[in-house]
C-alpha atoms as a PDB file:
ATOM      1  CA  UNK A   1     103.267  90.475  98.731  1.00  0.00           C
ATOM      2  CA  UNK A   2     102.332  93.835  98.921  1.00  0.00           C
ATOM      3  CA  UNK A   3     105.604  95.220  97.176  1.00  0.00           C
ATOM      4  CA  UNK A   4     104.417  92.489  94.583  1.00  0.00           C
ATOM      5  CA  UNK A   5     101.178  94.176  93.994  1.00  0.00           C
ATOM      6  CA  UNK A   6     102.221  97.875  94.117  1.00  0.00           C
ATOM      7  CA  UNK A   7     105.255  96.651  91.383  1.00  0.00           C
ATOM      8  CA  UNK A   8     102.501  94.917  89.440  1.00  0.00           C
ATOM      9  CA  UNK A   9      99.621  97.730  89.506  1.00  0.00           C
ATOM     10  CA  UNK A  10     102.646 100.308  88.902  1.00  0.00           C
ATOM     11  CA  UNK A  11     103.878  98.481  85.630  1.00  0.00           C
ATOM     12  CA  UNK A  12      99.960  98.501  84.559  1.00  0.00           C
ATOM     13  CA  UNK A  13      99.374 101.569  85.484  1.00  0.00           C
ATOM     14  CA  UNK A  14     103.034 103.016  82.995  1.00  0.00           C
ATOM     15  CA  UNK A  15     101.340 101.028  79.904  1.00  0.00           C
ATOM     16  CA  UNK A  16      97.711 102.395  80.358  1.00  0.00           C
ATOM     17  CA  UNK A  17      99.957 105.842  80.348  1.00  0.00           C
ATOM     18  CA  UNK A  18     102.033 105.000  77.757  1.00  0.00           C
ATOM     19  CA  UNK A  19      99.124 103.352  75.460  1.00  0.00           C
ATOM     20  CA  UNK A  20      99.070 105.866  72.820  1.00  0.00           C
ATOM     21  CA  UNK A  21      95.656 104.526  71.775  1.00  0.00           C
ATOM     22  CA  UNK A  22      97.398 100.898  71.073  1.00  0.00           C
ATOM     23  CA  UNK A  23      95.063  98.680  72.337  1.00  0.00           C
ATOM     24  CA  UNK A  24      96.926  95.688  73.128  1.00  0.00           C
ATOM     25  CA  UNK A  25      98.918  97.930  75.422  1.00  0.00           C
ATOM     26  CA  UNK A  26      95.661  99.200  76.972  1.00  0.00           C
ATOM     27  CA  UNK A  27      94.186  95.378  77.924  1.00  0.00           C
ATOM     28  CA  UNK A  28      97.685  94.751  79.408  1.00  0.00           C
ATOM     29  CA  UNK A  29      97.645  97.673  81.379  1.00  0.00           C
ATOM     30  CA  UNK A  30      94.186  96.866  82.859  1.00  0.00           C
ATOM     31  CA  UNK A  31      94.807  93.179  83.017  1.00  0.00           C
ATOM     32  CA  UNK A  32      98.172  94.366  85.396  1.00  0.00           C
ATOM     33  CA  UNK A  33      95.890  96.837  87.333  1.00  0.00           C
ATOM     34  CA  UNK A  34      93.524  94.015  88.152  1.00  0.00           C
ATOM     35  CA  UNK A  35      96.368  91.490  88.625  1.00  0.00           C
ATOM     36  CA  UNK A  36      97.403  94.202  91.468  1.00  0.00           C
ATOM     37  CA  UNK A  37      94.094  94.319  92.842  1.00  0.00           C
ATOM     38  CA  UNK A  38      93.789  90.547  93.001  1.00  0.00           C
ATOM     39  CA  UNK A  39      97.061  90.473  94.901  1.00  0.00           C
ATOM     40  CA  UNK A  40      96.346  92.946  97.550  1.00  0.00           C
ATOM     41  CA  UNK A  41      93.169  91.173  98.015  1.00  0.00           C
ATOM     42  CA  UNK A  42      94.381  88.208  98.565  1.00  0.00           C
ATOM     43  CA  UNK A  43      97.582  89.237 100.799  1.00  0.00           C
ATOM     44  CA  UNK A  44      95.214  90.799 103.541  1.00  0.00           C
ATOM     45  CA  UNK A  45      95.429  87.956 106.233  1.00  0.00           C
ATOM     46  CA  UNK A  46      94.364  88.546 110.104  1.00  0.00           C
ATOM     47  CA  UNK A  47      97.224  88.852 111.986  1.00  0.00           C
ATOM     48  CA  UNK A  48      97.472  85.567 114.719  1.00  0.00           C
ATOM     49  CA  UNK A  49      96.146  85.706 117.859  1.00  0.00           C
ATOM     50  CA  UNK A  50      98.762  85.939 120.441  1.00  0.00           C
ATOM     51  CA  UNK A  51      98.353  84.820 124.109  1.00  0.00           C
ATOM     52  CA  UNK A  52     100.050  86.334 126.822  1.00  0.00           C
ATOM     53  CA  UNK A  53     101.071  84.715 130.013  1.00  0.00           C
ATOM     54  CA  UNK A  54     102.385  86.667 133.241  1.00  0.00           C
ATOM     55  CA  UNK A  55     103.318  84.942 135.838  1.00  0.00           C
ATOM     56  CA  UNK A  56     103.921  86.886 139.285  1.00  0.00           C
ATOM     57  CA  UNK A  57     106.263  85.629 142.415  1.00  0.00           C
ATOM     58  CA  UNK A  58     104.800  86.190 145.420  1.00  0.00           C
ATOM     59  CA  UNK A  59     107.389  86.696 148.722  1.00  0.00           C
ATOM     60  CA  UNK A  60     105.714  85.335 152.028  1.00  0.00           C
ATOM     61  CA  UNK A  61     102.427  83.682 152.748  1.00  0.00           C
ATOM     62  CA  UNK A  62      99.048  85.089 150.723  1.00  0.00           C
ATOM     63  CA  UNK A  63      95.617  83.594 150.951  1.00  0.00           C
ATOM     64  CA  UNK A  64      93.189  82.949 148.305  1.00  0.00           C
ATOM     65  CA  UNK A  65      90.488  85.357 148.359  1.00  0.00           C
ATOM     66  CA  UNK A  66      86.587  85.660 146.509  1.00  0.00           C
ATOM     67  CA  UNK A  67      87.055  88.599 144.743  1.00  0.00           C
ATOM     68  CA  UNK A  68      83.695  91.012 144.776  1.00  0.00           C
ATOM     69  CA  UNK A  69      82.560  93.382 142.609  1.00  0.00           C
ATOM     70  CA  UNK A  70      83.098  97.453 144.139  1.00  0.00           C
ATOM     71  CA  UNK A  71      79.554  98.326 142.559  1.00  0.00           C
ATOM     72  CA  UNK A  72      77.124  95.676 143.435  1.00  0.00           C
ATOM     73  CA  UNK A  73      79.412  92.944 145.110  1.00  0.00           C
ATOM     74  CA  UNK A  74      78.812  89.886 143.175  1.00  0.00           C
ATOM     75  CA  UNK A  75      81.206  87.058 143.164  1.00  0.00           C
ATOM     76  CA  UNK A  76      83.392  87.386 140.162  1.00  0.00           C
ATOM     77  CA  UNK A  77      85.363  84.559 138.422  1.00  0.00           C
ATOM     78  CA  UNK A  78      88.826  84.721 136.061  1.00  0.00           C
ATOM     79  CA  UNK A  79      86.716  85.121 133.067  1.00  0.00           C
ATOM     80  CA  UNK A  80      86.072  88.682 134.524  1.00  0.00           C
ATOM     81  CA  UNK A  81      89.593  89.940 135.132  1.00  0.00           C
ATOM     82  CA  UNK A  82      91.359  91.219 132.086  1.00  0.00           C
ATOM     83  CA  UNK A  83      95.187  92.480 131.639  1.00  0.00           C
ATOM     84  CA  UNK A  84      94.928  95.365 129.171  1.00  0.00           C
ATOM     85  CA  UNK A  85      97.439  97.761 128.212  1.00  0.00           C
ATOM     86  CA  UNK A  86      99.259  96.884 131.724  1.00  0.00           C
ATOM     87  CA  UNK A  87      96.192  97.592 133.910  1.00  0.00           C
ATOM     88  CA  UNK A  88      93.919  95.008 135.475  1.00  0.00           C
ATOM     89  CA  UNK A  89      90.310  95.726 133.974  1.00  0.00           C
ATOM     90  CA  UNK A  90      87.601  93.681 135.751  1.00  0.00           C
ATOM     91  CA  UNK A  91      84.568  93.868 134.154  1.00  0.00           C
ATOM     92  CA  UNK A  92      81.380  92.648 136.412  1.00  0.00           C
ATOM     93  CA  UNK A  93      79.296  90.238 134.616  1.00  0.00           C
ATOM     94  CA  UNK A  94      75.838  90.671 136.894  1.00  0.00           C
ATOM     95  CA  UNK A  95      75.820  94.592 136.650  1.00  0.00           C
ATOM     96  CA  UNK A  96      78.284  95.276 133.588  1.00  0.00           C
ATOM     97  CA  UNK A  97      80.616  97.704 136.113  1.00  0.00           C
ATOM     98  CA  UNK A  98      84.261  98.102 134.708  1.00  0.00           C
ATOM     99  CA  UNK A  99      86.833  99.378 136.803  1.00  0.00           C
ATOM    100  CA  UNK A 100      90.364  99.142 137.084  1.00  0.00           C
ATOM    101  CA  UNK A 101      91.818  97.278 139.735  1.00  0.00           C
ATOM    102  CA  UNK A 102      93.862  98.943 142.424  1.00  0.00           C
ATOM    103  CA  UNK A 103      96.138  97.465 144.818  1.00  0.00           C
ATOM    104  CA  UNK A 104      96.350  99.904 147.977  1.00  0.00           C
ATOM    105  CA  UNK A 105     100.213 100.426 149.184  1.00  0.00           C
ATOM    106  CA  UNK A 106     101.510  98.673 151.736  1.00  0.00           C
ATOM    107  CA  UNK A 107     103.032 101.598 154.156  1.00  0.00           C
END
């Protein structure tokens, strides 16, 4: 729709050039320019949401554990663990603390 609108506004904008004081020409030119407008206007949608799922496999046993907050050590929830740009961001709802989550190596 966008190629529509540029095509449109660049036709409008060739007979407001090539008006030589014809009016007719001019009004078409202007209606075109606004037709263009109207289009572009009208194209602009918000790109969809998109929801992202990762699931992890787990070898051997693991426990279910309260995770705390590092800065005041609240109790936090899923709500408060966030996935961004490949990084676990936890953001503390009680004292607003964001940090990164770090898993410590195993050796």
């Amino acid at each position: 729709m966008y190629a529509l609108a540029g095509f449109v506004g660049l036709v409008g904008f060739v007979f407001l050039a090539g008006s030589q004081g014809q009016v007719h020409k001019v009004i078409i030119g202007i209606v075109m320019l606004g037709g263009a407008v109207a289009i572009g206007w009208l194209t602009k949608a918000k790109a969809p949401e998109r929801t992202i799922v990762q699931k992890v496999d787990l070898t051997g046993d693991i426990e279910k554990e309260q995770l705390k907050c590092q800065s005041c050590g609240a109790p936090l929830d899923e709500k408060s663990v966030s996935l961004q740009e490949g990084a676990i961001l936890v953001k503390c709802p009680y004292c607003g603390t964001s940090y990164h989550l770090e898993e410590a190596p195993k050796w």
